[in-house]
N, C-alpha and C. Protein backbone atom coordinates (compact mmCIF):
# COMPACT_ATOMS: atom_id res chain seq x y z
N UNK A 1 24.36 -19.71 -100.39
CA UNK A 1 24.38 -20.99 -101.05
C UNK A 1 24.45 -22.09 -99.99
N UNK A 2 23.25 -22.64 -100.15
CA UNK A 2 23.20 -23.78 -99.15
C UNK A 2 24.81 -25.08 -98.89
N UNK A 3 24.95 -25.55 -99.76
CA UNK A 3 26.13 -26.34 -100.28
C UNK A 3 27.33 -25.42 -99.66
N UNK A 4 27.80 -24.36 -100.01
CA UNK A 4 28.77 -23.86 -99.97
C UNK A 4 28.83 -23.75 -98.21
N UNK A 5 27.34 -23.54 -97.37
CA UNK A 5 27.05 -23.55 -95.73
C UNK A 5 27.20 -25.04 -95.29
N UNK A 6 26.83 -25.86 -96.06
CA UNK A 6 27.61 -27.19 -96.19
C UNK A 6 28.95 -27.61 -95.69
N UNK A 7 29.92 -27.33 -96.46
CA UNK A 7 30.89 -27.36 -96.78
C UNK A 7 31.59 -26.68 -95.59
N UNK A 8 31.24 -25.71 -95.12
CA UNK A 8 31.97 -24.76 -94.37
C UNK A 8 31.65 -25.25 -92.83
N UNK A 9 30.45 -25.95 -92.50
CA UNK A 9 30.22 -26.30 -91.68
C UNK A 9 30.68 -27.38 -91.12
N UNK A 10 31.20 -28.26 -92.37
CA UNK A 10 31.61 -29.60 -92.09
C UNK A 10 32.80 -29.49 -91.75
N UNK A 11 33.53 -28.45 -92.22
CA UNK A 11 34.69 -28.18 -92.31
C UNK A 11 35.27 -27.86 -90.63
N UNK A 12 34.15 -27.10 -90.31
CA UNK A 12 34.19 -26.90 -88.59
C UNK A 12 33.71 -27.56 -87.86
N UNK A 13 32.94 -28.84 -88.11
CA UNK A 13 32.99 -30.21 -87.63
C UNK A 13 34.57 -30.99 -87.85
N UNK A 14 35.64 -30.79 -88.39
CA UNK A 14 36.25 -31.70 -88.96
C UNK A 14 37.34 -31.15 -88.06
N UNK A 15 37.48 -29.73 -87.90
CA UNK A 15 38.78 -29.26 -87.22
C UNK A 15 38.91 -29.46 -85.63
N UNK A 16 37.82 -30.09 -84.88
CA UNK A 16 37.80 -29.82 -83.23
C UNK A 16 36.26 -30.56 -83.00
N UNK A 17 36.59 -30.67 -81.17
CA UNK A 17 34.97 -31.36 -81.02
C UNK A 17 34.18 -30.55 -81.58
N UNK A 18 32.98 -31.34 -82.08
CA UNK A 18 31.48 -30.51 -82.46
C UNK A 18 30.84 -30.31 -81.39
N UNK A 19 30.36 -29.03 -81.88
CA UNK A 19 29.82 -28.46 -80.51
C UNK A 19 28.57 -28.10 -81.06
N UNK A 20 27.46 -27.88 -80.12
CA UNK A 20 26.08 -28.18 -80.55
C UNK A 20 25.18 -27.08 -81.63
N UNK A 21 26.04 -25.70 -81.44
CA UNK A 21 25.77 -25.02 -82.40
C UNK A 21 25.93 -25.31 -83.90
N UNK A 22 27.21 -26.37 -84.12
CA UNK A 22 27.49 -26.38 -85.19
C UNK A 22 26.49 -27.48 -85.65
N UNK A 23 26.68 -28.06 -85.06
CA UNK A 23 25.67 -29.71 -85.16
C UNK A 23 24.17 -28.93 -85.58
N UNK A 24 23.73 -27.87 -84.36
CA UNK A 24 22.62 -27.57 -85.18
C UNK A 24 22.69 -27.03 -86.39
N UNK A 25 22.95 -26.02 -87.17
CA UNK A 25 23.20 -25.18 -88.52
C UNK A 25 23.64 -26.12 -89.61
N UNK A 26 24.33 -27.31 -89.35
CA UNK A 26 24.29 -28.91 -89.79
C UNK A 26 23.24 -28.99 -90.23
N UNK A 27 22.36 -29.35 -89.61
CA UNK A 27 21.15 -29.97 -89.34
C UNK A 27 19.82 -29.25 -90.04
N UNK A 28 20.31 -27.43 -90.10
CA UNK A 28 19.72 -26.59 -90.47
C UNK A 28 19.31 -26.86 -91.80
N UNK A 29 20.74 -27.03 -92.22
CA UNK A 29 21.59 -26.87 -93.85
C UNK A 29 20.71 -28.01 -94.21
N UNK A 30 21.09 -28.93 -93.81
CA UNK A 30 20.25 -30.49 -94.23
C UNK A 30 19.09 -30.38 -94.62
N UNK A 31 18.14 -30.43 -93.61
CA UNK A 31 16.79 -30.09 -93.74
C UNK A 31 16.28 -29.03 -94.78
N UNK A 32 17.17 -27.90 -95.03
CA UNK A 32 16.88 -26.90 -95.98
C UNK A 32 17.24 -27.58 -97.46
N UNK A 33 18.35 -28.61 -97.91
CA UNK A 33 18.32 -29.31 -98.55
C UNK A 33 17.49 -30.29 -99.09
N UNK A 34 16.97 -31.00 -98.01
CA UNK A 34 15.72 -32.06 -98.24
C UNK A 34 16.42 -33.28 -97.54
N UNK A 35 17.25 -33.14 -96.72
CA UNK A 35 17.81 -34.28 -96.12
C UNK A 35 17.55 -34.43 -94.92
N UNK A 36 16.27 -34.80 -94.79
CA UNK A 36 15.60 -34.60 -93.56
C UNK A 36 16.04 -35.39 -92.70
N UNK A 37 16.55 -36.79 -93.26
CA UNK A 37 17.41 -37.72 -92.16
C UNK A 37 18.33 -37.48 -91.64
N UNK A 38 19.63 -37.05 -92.32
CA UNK A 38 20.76 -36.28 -91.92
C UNK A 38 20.55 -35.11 -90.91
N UNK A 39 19.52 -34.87 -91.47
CA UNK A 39 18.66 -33.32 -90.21
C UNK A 39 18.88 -33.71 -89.13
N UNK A 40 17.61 -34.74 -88.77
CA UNK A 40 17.44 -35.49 -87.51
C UNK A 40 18.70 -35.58 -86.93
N UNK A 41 19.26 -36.40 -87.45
CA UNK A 41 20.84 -37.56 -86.68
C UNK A 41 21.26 -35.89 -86.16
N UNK A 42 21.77 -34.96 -86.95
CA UNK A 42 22.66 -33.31 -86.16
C UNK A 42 22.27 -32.88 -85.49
N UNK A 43 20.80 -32.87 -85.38
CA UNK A 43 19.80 -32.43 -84.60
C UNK A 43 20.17 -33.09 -83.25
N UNK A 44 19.98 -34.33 -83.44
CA UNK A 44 19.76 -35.14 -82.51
C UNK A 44 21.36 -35.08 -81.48
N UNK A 45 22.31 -35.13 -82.17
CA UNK A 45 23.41 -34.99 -82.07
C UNK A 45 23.66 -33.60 -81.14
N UNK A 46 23.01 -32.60 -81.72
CA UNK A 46 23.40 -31.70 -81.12
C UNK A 46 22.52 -31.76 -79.34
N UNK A 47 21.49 -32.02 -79.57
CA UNK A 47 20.75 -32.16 -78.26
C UNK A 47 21.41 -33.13 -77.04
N UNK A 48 21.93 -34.13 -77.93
CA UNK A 48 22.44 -34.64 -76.51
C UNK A 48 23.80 -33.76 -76.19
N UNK A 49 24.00 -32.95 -76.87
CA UNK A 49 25.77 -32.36 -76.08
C UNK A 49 24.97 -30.94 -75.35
N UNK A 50 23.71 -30.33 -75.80
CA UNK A 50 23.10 -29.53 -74.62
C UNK A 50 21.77 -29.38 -74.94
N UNK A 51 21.36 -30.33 -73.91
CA UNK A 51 19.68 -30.37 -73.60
C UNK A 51 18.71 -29.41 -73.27
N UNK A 52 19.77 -28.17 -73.02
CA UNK A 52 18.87 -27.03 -73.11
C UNK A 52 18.42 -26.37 -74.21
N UNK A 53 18.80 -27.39 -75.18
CA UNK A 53 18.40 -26.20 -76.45
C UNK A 53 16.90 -26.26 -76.66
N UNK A 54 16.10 -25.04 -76.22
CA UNK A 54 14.95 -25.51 -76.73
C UNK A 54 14.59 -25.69 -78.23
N UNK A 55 15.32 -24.80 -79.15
CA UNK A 55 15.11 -24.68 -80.71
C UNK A 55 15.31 -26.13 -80.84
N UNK A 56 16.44 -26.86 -80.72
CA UNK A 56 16.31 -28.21 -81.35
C UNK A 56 15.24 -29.58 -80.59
N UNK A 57 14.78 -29.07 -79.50
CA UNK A 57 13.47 -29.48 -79.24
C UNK A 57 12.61 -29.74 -80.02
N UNK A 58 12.26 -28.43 -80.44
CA UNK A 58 10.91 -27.57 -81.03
C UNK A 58 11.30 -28.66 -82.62
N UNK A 59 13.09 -28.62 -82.83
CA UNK A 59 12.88 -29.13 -84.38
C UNK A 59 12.70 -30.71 -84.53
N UNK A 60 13.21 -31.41 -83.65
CA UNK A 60 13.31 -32.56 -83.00
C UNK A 60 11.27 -33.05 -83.19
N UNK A 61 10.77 -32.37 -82.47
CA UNK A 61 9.45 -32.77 -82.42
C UNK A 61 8.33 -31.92 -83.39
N UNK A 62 9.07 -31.22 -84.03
CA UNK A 62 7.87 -30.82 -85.39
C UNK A 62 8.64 -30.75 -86.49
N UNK A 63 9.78 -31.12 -86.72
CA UNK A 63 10.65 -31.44 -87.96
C UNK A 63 10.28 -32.35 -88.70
N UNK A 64 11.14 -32.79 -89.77
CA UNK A 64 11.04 -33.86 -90.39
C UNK A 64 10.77 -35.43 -89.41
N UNK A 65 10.08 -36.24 -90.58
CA UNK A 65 10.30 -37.68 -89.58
C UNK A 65 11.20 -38.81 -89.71
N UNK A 66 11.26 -38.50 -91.02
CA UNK A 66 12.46 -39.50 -91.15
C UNK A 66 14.14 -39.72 -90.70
């Protein structure tokens, strides 16, 4: 259940720094929702805390646009 990966995720955003894994699966959740903006921003979020990610590259530049 998307919502319920929601919820659980935010939840581990809420307890300690976010760290870029979480930010991505955030971002995952979003986009699998239709919240393609919210996508972006976690996405985006997560890339600047490690620029090596190539996956959020790849989602960053063929993801949603808004």
């Amino acid at each position: 259940n998307l919502n319920a990966a929601r919820r659980h995720l935010q939840k581990a955003l809420e307890a300690g720094p976010p760290t870029a894994r979480v930010l991505e699966h955030l971002g995952d959740v979003q986009h699998a929702l239709g919240n393609d903006g919210a996508a972006r921003k976690y996405w985006q979020r997560a890339l600047d805390q490690d620029a090596d990610r190539a996956s959020l590259r790849k989602k960053l530049s063929d993801g949603p646009s808004s």
